[in-house]
PDB file of N, CA and C in Angstrom:
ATOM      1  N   UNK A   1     -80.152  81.979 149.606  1.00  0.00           N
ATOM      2  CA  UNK A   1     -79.800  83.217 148.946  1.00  0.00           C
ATOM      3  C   UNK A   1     -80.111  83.079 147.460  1.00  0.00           C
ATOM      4  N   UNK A   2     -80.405  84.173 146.558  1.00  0.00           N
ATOM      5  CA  UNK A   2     -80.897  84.350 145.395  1.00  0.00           C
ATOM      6  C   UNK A   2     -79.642  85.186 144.833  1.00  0.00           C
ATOM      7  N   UNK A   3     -79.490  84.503 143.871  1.00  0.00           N
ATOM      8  CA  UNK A   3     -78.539  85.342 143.036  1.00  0.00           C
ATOM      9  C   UNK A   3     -79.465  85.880 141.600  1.00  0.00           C
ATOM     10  N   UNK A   4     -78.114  86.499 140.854  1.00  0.00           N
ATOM     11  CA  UNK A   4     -79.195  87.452 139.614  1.00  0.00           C
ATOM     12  C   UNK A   4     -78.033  86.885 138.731  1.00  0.00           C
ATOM     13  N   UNK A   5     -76.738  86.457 139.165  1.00  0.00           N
ATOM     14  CA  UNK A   5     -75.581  86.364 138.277  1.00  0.00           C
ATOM     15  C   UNK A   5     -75.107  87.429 137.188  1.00  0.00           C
ATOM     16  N   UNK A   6     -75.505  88.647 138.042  1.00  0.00           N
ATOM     17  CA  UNK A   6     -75.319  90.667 137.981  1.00  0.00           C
ATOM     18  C   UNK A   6     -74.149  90.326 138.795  1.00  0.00           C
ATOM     19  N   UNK A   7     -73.403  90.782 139.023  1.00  0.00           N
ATOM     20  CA  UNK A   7     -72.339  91.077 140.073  1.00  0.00           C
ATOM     21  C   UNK A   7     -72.383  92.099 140.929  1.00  0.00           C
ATOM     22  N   UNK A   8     -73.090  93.361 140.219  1.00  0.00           N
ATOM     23  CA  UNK A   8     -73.430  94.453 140.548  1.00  0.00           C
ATOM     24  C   UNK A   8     -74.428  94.599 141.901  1.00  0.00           C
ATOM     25  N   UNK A   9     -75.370  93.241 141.488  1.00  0.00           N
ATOM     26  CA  UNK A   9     -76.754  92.980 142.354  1.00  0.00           C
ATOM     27  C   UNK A   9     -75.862  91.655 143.501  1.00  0.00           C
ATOM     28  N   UNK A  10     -75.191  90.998 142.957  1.00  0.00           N
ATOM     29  CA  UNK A  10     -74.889  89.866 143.624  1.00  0.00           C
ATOM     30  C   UNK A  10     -73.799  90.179 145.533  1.00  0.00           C
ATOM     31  N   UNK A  11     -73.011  90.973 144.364  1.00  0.00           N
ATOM     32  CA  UNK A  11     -71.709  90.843 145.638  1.00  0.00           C
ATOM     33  C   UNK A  11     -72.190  91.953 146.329  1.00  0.00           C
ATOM     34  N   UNK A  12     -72.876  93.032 146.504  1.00  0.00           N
ATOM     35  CA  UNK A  12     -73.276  93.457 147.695  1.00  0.00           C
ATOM     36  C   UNK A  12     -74.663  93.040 148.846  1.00  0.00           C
ATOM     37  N   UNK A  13     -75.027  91.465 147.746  1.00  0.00           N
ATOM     38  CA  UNK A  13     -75.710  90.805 148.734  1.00  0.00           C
ATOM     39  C   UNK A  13     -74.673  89.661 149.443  1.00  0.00           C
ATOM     40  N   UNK A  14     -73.750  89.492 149.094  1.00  0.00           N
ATOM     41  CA  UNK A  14     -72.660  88.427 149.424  1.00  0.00           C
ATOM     42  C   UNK A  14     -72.102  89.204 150.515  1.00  0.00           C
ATOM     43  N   UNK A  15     -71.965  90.351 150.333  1.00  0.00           N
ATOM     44  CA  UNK A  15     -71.298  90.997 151.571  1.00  0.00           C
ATOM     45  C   UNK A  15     -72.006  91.437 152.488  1.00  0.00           C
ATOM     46  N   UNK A  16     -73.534  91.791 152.186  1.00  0.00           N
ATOM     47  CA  UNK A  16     -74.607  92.032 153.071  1.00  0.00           C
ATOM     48  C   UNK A  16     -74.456  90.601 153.996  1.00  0.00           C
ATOM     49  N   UNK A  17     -74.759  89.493 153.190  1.00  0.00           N
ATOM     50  CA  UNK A  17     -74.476  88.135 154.006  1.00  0.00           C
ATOM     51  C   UNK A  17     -73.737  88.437 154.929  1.00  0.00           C
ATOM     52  N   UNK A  18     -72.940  88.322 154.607  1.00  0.00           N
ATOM     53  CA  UNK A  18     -71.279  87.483 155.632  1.00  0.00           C
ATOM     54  C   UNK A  18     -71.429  88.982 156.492  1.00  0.00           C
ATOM     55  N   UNK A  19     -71.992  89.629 156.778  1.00  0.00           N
ATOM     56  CA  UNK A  19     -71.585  90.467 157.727  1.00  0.00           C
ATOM     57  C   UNK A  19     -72.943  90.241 159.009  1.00  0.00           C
ATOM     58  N   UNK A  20     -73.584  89.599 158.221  1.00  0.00           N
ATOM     59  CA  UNK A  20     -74.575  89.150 159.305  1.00  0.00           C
ATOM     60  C   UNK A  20     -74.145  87.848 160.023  1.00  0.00           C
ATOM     61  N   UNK A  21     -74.794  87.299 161.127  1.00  0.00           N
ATOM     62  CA  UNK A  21     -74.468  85.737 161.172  1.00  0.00           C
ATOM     63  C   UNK A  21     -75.105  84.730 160.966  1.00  0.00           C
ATOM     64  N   UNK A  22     -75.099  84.466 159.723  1.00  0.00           N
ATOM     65  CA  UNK A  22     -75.892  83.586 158.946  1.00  0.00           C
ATOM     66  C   UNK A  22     -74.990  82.034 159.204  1.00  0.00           C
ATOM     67  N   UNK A  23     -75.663  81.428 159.107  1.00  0.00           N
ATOM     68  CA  UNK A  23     -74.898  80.070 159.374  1.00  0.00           C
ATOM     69  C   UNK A  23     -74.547  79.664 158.103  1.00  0.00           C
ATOM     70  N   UNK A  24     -75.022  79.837 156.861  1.00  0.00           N
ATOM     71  CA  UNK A  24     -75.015  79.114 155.937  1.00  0.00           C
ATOM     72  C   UNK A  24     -75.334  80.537 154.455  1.00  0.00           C
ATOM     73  N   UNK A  25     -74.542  80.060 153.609  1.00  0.00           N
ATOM     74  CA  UNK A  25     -74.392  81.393 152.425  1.00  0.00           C
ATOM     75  C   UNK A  25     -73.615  80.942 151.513  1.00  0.00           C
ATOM     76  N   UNK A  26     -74.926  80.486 150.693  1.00  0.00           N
ATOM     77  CA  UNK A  26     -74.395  79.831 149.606  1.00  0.00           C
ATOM     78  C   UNK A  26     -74.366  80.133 147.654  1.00  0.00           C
ATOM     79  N   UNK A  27     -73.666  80.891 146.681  1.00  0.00           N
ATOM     80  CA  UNK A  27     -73.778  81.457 145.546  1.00  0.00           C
ATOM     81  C   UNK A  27     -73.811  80.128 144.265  1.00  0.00           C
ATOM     82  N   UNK A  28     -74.918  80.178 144.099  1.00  0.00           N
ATOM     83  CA  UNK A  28     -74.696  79.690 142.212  1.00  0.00           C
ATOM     84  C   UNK A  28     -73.949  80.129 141.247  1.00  0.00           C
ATOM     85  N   UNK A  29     -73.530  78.924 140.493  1.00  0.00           N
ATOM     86  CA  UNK A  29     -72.631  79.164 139.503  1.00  0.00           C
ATOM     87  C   UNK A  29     -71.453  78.737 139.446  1.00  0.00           C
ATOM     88  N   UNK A  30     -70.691  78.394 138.246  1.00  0.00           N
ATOM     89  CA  UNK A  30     -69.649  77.165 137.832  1.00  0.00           C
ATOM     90  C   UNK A  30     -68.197  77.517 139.085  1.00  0.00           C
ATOM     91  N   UNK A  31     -67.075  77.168 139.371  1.00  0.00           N
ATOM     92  CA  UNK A  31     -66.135  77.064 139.514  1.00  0.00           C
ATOM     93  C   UNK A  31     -65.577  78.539 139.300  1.00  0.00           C
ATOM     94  N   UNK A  32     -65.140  78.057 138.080  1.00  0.00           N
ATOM     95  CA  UNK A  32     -64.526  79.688 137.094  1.00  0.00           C
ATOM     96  C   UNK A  32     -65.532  80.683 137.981  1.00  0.00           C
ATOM     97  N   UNK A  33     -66.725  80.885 137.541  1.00  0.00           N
ATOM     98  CA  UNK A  33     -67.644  82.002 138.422  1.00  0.00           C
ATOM     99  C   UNK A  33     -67.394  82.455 139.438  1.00  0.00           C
ATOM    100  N   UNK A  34     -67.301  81.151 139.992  1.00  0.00           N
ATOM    101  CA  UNK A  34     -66.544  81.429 141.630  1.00  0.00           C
ATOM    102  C   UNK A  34     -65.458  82.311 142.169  1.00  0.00           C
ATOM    103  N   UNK A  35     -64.513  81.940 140.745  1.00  0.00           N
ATOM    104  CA  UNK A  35     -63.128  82.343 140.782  1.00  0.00           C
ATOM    105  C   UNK A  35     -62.947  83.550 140.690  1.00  0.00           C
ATOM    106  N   UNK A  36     -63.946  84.299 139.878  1.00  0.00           N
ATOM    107  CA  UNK A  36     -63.994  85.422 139.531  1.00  0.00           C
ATOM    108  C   UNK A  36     -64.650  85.791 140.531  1.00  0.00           C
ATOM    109  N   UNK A  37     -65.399  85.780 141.453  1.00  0.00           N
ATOM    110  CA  UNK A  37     -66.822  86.155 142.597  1.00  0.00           C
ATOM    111  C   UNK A  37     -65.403  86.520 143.349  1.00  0.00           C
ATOM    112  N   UNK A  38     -64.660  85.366 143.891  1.00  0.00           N
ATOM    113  CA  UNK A  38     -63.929  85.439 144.627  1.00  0.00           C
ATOM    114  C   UNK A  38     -62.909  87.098 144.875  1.00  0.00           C
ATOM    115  N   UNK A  39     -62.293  86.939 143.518  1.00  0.00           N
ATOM    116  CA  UNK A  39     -61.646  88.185 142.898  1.00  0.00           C
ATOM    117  C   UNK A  39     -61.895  89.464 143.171  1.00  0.00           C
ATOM    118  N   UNK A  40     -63.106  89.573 142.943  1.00  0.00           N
ATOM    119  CA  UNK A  40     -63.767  90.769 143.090  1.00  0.00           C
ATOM    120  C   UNK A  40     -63.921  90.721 144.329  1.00  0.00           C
ATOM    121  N   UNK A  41     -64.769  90.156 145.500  1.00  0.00           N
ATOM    122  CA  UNK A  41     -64.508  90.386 146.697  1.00  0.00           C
ATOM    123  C   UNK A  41     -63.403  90.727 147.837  1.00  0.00           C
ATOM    124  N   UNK A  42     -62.303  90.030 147.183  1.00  0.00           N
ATOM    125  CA  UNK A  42     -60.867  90.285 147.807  1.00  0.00           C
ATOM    126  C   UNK A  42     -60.995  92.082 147.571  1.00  0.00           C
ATOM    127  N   UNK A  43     -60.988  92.098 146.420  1.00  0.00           N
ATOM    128  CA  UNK A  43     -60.700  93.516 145.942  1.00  0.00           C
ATOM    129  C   UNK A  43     -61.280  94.934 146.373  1.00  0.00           C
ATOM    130  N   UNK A  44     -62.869  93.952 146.906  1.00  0.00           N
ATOM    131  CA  UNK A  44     -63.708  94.924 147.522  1.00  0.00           C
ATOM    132  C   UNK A  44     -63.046  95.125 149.070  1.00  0.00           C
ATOM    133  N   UNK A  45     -62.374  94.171 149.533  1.00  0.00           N
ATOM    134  CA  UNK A  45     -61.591  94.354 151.180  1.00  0.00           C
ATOM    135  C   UNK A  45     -61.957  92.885 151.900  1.00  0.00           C
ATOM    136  N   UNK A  46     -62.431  92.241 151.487  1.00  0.00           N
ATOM    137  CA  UNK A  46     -63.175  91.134 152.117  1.00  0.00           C
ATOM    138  C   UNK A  46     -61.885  90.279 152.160  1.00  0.00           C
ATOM    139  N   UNK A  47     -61.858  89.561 154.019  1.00  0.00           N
ATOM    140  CA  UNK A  47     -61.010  88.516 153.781  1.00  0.00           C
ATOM    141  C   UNK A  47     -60.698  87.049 153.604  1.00  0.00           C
ATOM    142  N   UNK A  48     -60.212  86.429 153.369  1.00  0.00           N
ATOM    143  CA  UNK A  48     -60.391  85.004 153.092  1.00  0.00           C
ATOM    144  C   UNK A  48     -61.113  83.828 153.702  1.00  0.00           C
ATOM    145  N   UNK A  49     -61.032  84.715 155.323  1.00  0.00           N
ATOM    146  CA  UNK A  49     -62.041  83.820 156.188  1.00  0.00           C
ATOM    147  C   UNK A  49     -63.569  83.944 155.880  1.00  0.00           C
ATOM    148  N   UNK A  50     -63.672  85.289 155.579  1.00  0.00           N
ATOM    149  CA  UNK A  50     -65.301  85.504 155.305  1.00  0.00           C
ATOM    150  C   UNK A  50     -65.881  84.751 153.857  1.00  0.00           C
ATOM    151  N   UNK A  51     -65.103  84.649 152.701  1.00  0.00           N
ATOM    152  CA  UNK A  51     -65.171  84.510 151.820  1.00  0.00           C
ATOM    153  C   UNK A  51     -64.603  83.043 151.633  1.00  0.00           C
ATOM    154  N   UNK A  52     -64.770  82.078 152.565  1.00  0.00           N
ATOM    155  CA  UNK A  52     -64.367  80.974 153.066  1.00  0.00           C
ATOM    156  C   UNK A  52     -65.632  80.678 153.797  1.00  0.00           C
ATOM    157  N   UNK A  53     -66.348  81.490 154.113  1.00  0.00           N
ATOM    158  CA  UNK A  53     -67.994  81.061 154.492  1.00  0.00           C
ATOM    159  C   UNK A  53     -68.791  80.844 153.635  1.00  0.00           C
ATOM    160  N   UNK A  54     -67.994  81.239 151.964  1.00  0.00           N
ATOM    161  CA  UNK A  54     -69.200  80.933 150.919  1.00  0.00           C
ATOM    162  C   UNK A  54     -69.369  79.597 150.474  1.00  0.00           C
ATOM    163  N   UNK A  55     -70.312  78.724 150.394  1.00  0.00           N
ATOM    164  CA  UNK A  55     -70.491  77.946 149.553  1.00  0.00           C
ATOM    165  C   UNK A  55     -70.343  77.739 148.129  1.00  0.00           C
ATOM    166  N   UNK A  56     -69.789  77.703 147.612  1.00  0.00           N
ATOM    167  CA  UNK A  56     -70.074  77.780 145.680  1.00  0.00           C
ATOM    168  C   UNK A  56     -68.786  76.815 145.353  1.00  0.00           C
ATOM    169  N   UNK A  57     -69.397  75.838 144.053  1.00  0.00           N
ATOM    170  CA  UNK A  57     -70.739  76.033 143.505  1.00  0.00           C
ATOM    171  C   UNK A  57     -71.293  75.388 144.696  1.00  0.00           C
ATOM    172  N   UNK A  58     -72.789  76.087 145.084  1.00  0.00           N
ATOM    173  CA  UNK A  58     -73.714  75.667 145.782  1.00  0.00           C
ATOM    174  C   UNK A  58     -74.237  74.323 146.139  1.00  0.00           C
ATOM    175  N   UNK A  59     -74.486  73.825 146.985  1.00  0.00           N
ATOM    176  CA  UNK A  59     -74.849  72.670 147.148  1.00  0.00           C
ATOM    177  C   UNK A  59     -73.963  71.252 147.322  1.00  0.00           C
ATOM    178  N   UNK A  60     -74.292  70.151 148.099  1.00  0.00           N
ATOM    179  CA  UNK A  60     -73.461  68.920 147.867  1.00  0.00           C
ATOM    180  C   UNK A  60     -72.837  68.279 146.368  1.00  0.00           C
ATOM    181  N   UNK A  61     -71.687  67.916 145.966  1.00  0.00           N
ATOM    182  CA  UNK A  61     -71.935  67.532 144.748  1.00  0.00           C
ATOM    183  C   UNK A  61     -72.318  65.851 144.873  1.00  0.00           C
ATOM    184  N   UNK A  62     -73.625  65.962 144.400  1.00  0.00           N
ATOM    185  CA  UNK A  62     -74.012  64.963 144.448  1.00  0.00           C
ATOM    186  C   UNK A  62     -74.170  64.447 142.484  1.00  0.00           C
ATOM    187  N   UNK A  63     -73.834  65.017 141.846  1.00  0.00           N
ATOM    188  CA  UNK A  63     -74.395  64.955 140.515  1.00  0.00           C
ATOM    189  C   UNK A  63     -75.066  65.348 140.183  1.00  0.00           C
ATOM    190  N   UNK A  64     -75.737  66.355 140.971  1.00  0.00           N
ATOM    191  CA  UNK A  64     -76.974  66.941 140.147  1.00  0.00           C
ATOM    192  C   UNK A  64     -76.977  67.810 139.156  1.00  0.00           C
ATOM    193  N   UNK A  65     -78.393  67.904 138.100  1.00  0.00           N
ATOM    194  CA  UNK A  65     -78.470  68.311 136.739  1.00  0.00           C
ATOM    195  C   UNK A  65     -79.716  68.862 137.024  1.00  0.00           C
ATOM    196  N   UNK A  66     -80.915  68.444 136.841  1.00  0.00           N
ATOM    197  CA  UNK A  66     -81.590  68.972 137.015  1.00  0.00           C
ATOM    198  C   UNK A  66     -82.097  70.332 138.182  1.00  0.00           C
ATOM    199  N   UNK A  67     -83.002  71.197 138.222  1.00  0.00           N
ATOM    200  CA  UNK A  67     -82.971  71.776 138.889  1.00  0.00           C
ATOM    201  C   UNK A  67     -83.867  71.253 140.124  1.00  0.00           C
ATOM    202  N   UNK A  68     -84.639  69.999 140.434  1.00  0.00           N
ATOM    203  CA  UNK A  68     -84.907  69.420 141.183  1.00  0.00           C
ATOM    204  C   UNK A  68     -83.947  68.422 141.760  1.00  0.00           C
ATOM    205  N   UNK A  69     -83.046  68.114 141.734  1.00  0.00           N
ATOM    206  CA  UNK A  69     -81.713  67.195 141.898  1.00  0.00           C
ATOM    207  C   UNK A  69     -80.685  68.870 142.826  1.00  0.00           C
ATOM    208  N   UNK A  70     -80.543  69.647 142.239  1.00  0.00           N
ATOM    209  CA  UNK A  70     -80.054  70.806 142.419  1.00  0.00           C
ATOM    210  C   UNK A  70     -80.426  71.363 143.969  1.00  0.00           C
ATOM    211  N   UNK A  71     -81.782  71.856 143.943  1.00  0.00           N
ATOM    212  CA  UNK A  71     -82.412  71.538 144.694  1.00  0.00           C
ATOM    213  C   UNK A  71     -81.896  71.019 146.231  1.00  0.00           C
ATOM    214  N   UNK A  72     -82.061  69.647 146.024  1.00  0.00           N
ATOM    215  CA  UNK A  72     -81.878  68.395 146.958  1.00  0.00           C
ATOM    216  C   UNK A  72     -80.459  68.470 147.213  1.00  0.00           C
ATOM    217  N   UNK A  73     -79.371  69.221 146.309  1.00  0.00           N
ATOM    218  CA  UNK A  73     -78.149  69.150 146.651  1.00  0.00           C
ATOM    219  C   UNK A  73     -77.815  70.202 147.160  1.00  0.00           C
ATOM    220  N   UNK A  74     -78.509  71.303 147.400  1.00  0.00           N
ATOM    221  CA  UNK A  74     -78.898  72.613 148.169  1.00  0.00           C
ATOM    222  C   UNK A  74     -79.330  72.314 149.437  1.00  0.00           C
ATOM    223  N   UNK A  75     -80.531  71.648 149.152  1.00  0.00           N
ATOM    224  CA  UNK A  75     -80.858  71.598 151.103  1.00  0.00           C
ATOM    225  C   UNK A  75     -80.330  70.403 151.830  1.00  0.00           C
ATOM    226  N   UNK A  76     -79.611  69.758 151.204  1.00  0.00           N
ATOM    227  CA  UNK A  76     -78.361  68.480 151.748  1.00  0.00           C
ATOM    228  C   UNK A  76     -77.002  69.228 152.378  1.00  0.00           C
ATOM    229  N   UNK A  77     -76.630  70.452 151.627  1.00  0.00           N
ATOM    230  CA  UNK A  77     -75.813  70.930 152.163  1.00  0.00           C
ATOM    231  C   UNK A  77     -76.317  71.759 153.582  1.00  0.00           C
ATOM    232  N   UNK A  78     -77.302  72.625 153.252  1.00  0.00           N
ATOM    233  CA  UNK A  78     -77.972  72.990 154.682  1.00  0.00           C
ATOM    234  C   UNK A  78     -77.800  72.533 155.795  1.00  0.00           C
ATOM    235  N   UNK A  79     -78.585  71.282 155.259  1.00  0.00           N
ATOM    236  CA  UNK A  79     -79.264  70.329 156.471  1.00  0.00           C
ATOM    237  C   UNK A  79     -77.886  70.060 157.301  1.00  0.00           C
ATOM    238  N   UNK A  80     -76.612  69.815 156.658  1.00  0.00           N
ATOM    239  CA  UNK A  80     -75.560  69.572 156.789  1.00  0.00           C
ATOM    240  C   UNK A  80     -74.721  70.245 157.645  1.00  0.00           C
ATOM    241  N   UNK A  81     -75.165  72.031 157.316  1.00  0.00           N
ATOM    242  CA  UNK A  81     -74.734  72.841 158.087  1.00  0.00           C
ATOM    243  C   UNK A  81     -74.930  73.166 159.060  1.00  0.00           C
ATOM    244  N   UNK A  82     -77.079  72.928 158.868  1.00  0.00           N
ATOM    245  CA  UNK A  82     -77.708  73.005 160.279  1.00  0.00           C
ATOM    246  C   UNK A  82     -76.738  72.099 161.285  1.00  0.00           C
ATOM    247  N   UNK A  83     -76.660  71.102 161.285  1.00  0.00           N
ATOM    248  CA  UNK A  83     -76.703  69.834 161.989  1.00  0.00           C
ATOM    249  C   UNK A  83     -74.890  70.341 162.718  1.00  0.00           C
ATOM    250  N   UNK A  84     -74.222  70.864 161.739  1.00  0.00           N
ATOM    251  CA  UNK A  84     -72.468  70.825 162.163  1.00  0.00           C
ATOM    252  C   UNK A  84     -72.740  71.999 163.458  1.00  0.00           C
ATOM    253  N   UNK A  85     -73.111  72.989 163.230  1.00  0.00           N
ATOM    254  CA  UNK A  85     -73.659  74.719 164.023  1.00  0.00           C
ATOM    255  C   UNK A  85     -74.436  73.665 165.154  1.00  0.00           C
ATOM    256  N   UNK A  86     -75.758  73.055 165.217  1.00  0.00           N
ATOM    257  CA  UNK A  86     -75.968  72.305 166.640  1.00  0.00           C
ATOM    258  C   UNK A  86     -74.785  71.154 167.658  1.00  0.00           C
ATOM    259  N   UNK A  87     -74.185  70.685 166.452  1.00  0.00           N
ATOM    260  CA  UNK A  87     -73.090  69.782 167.238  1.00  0.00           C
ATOM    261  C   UNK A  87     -71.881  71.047 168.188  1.00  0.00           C
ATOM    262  N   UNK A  88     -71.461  72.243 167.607  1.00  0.00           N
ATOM    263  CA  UNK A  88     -70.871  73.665 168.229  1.00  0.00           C
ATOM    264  C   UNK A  88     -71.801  73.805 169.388  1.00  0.00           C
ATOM    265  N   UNK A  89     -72.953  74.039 169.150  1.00  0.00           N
ATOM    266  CA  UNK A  89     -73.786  74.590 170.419  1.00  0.00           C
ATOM    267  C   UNK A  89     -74.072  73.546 171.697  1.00  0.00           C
ATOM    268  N   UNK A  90     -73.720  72.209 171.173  1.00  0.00           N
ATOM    269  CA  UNK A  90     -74.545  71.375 172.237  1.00  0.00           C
ATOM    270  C   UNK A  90     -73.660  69.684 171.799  1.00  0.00           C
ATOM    271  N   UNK A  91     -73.068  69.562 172.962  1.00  0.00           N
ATOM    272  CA  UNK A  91     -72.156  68.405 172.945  1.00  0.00           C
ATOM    273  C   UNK A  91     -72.869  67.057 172.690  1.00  0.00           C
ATOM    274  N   UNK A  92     -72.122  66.100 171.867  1.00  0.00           N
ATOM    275  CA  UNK A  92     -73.023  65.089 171.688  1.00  0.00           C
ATOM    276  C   UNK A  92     -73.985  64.145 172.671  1.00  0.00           C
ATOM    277  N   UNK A  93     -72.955  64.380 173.852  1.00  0.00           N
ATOM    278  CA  UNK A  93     -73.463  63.523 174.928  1.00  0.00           C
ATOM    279  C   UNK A  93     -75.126  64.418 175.529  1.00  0.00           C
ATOM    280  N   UNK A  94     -74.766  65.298 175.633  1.00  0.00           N
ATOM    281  CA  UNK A  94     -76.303  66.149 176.024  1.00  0.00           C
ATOM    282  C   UNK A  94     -77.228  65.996 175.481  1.00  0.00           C
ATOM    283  N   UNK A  95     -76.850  66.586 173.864  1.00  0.00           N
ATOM    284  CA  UNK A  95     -78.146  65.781 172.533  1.00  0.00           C
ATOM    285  C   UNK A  95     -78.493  64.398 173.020  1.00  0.00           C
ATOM    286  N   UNK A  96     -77.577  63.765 173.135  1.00  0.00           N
ATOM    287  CA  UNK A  96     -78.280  61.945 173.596  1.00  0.00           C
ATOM    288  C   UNK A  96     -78.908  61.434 174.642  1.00  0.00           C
ATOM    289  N   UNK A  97     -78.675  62.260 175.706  1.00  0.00           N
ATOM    290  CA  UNK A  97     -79.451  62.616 176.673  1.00  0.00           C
ATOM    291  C   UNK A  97     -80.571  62.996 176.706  1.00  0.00           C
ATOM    292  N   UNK A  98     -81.050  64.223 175.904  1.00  0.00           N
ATOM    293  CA  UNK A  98     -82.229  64.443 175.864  1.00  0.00           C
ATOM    294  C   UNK A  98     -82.832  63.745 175.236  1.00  0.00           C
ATOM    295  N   UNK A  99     -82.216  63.286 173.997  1.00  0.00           N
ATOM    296  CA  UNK A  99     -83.010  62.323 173.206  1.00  0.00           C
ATOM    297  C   UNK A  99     -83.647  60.915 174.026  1.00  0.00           C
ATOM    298  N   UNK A 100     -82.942  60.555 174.785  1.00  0.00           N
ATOM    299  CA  UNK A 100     -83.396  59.496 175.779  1.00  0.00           C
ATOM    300  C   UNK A 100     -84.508  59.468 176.509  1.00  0.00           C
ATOM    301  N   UNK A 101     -84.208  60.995 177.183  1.00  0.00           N
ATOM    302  CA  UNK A 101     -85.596  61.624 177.877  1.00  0.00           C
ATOM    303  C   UNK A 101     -86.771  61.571 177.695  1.00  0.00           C
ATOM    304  N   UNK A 102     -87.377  62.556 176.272  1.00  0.00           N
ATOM    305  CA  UNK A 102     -87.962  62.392 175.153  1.00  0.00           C
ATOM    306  C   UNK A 102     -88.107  60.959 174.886  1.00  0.00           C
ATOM    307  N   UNK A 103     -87.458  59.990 174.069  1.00  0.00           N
ATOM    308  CA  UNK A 103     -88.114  58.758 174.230  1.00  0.00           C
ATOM    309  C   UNK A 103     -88.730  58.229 175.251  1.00  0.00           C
ATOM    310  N   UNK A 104     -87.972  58.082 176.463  1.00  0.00           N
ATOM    311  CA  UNK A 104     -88.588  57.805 177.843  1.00  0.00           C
ATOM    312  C   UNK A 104     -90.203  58.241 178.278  1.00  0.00           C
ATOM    313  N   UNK A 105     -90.268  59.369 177.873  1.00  0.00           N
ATOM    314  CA  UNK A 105     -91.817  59.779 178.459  1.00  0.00           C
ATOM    315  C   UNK A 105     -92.862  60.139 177.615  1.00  0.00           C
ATOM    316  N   UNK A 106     -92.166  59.420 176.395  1.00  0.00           N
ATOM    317  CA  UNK A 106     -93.596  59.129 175.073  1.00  0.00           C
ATOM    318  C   UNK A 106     -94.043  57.391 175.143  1.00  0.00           C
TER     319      UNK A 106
END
């Protein structure tokens, strides 16, 4: 997701989000930002569970500074999310199974 850090532009893409089923929806910007993002969404009707799907600040905190570090702490969280949403869909023992398979007949 792309933010503008507009509020105007932002939170009716935040709510466009969460009403879809996106696995993953994540906003830039500090803490405080958040706090305030948050605020305003309550206010708009939104409830804590949905607004409990947001990510922010965005990404793993891994330390990152740069916007290539940033980045990497963006699609770490993803990857993260991908991976939690397949463990829901498909029990570990099955994944290991197939994975066996797959090895087996390469």
């Amino acid at each position: 997701m792309a933010l503008t850090h507009d509020p105007k532009i932002d939170d009716p893409a935040l709510r466009h989000a969460l009403s879809r089923d996106c696995f993953y929806i994540g906003a830039l910007g500090s803490r405080k930002t958040h706090t305030r993002r948050v605020e305003r969404l309550k206010a708009q009707g939104l409830s804590e569970t949905d607004i409990a799907r947001i990510h922010a600040p965005i990404g793993l905190d891994i330390g990152a500074i740069s916007p290539a570090e940033i980045a990497v702490a963006i699609m770490a969280q993803v990857t993260e999310r991908l991976h939690a949403a397949a463990d829901l869909e498909e029990p570990s023992s099955e994944r290991a199974a197939a994975s066996a398979a797959a090895t087996a007949a390469s």
